[in-house]
Protein backbone atom coordinates (compact mmCIF):
# COMPACT_ATOMS: atom_id res chain seq x y z
CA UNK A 1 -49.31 89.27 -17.61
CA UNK A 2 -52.95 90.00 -18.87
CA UNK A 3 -53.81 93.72 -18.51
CA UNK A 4 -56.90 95.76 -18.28
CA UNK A 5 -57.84 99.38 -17.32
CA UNK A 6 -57.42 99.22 -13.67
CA UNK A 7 -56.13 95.53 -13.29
CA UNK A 8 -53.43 93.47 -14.17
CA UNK A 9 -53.04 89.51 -13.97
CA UNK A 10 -50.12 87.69 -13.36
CA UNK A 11 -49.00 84.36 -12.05
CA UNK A 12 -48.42 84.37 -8.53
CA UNK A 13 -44.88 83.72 -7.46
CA UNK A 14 -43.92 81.91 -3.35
CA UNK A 15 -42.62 85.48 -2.32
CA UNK A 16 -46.51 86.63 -3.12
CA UNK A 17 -47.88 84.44 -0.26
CA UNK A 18 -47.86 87.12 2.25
CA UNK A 19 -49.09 89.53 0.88
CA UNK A 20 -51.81 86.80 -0.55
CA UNK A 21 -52.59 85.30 3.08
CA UNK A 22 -53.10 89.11 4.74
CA UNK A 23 -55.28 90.65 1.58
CA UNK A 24 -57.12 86.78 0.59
CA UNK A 25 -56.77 83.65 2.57
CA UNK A 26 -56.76 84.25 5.74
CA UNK A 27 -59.75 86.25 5.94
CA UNK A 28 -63.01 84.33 7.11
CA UNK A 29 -65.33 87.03 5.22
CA UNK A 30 -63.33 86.97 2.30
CA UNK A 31 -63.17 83.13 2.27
CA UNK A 32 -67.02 82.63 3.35
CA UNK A 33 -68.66 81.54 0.31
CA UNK A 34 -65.40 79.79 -0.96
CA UNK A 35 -64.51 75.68 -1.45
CA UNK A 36 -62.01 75.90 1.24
CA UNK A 37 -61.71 77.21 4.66
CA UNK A 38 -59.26 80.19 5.52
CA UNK A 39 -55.51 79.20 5.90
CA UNK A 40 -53.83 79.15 9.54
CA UNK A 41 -50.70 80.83 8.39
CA UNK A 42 -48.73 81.86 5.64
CA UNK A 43 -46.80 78.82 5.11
CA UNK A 44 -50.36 77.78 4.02
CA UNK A 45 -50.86 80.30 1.47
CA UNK A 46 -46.95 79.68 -0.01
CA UNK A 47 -47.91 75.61 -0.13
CA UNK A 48 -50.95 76.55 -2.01
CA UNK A 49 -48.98 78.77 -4.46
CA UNK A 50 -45.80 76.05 -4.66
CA UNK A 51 -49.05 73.38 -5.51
CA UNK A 52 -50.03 75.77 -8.58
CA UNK A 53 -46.57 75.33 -10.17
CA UNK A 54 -47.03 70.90 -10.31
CA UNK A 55 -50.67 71.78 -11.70
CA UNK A 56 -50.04 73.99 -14.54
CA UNK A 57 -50.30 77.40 -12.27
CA UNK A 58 -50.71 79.54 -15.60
CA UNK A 59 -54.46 79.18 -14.63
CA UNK A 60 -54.51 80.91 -12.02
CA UNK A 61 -53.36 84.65 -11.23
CA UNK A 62 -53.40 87.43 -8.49
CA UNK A 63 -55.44 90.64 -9.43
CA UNK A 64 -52.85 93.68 -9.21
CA UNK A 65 -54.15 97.33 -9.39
CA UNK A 66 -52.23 98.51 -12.57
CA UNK A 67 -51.81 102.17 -10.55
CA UNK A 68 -49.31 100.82 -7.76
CA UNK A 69 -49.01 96.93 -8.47
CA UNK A 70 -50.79 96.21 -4.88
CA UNK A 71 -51.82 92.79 -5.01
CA UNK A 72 -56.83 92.58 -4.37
CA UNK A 73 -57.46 89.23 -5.15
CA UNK A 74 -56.99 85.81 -7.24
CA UNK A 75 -58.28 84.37 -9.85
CA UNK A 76 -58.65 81.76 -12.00
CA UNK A 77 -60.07 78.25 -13.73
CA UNK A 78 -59.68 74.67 -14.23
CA UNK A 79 -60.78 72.30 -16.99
CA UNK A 80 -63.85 70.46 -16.60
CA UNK A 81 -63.76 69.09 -19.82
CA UNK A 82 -61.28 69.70 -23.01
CA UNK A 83 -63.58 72.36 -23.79
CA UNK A 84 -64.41 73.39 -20.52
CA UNK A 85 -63.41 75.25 -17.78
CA UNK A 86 -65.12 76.11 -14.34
CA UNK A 87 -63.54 80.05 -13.23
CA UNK A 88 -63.40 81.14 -9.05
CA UNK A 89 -62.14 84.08 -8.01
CA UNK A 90 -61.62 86.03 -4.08
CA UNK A 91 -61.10 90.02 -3.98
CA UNK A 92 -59.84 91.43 -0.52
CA UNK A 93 -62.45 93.12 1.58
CA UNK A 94 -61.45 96.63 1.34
CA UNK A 95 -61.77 96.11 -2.75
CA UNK A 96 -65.07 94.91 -2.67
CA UNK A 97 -67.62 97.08 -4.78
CA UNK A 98 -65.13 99.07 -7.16
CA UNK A 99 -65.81 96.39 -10.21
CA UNK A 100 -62.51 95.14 -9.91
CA UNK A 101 -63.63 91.48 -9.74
CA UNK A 102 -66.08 91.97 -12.76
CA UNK A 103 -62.42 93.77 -14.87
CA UNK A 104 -60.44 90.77 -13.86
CA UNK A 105 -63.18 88.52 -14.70
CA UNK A 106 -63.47 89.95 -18.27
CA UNK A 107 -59.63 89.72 -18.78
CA UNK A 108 -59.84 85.76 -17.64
CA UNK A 109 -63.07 85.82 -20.26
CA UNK A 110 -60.97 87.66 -23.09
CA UNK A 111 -58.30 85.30 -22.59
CA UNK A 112 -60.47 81.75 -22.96
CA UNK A 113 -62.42 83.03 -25.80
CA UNK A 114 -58.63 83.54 -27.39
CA UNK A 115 -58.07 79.98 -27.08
CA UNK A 116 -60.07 77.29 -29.65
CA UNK A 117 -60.43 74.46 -28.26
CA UNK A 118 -62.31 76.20 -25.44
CA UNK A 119 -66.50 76.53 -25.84
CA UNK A 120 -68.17 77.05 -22.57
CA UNK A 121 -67.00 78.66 -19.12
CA UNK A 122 -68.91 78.24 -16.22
CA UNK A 123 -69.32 79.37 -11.93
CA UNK A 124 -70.69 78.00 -8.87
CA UNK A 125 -71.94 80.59 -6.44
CA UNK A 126 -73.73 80.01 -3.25
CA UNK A 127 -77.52 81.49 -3.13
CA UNK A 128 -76.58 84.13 -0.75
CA UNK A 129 -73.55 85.35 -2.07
CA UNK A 130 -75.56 88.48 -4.22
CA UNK A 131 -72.42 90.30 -5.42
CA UNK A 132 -70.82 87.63 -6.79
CA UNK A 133 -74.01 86.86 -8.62
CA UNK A 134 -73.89 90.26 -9.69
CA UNK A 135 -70.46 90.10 -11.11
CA UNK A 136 -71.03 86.97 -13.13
CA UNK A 137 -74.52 88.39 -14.16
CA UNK A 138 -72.51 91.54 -15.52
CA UNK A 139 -70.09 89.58 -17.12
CA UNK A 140 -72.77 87.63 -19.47
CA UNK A 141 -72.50 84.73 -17.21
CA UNK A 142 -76.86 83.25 -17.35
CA UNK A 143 -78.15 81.07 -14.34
CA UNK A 144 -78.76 77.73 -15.69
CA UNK A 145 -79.37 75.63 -12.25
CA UNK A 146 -80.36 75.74 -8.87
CA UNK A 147 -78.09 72.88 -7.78
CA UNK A 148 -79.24 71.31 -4.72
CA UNK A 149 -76.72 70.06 -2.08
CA UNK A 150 -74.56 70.24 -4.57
CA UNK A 151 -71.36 71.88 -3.43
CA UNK A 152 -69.54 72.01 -0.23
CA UNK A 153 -69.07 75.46 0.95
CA UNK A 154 -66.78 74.55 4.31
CA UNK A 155 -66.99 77.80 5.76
CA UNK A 156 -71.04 77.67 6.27
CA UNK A 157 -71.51 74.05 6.91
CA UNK A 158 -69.81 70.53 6.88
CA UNK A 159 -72.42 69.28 4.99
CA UNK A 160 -73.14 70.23 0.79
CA UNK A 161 -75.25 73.25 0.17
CA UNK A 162 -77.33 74.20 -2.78
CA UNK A 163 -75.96 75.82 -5.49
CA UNK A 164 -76.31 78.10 -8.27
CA UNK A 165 -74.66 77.03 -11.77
CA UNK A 166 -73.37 80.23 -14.34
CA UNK A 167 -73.05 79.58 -17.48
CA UNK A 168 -71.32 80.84 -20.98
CA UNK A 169 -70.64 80.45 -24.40
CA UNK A 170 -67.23 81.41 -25.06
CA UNK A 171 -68.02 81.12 -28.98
């Protein structure tokens, strides 16, 4: 567990799926600007979470409010490189504006810097998503590229969409 002021991370676990699916995945706002559509059911969510534990899962966490333990969001990374990593993160609806998502990101951002062999973290974030923008923005995260058609953002479109690329030094 990685803990902050108001947030704690820890690996999710199949009994968190429920609680997962009705704060995270299976909302279409929530989901909107994210690389894959909202699930149909729970059994979704706990096939996602079993797929974290065959993929090296410690990358990934569920934001918990230290006051309470209720579960506001994921987060997490994968390599994009040996020294490279590429973070996401979703925060429940109700959560939204509080600066929990900017906490958990600086936790994730603590945590990479603690590790050598890591030198740059980046995000993708789709043009019209302004609060995520803002959270990366407040996290040190600089644009580097407009990115065009570069991602595929289901949830607006079959077809890619441009792109914004964040970028960081972690040393």
């Amino acid at each position: 567990m990685i803990a902050g002021e108001r947030v704690a991370l820890r690996v999710p676990r199949l009994d968190d799926a429920e609680n997962l699916y009705a704060v995270v995945t299976s909302h279409p706002e929530v989901t909107r600007y994210l690389a894959w559509p909202p699930h149909r059911g729970v059994e979704e969510t706990r096939a996602v979470i079993a797929g974290l534990f065959n993929v090296g899962g410690d990358h990934t966490w569920l934001i918990m409010l230290r006051d309470g333990g209720e579960l506001v969001g994921q987060i997490g990374y994968f390599h994009t490189a040996p020294f490279a990593v590429q973070l996401g993160y979703a925060l429940g609806r109700r959560y939204w504006g509080r600066g929990l998502a900017g906490e958990a990101l600086q936790l994730v951002i603590d945590h990479l810097r603690s590790d050598p062999a890591l030198y740059r973290a980046a995000a993708s974030v789709h043009p019209d998503n302004p609060r995520s923008v803002r959270v990366l923005e407040r996290a040190g995260f600089t644009l580097e590229a407009w990115q065009a058609r570069a991602q595929l953002f289901p949830n607006l479109a079959p077809e890619p969409q441009d792109a914004l690329l964040y970028g960081m030094a972690l040393r």
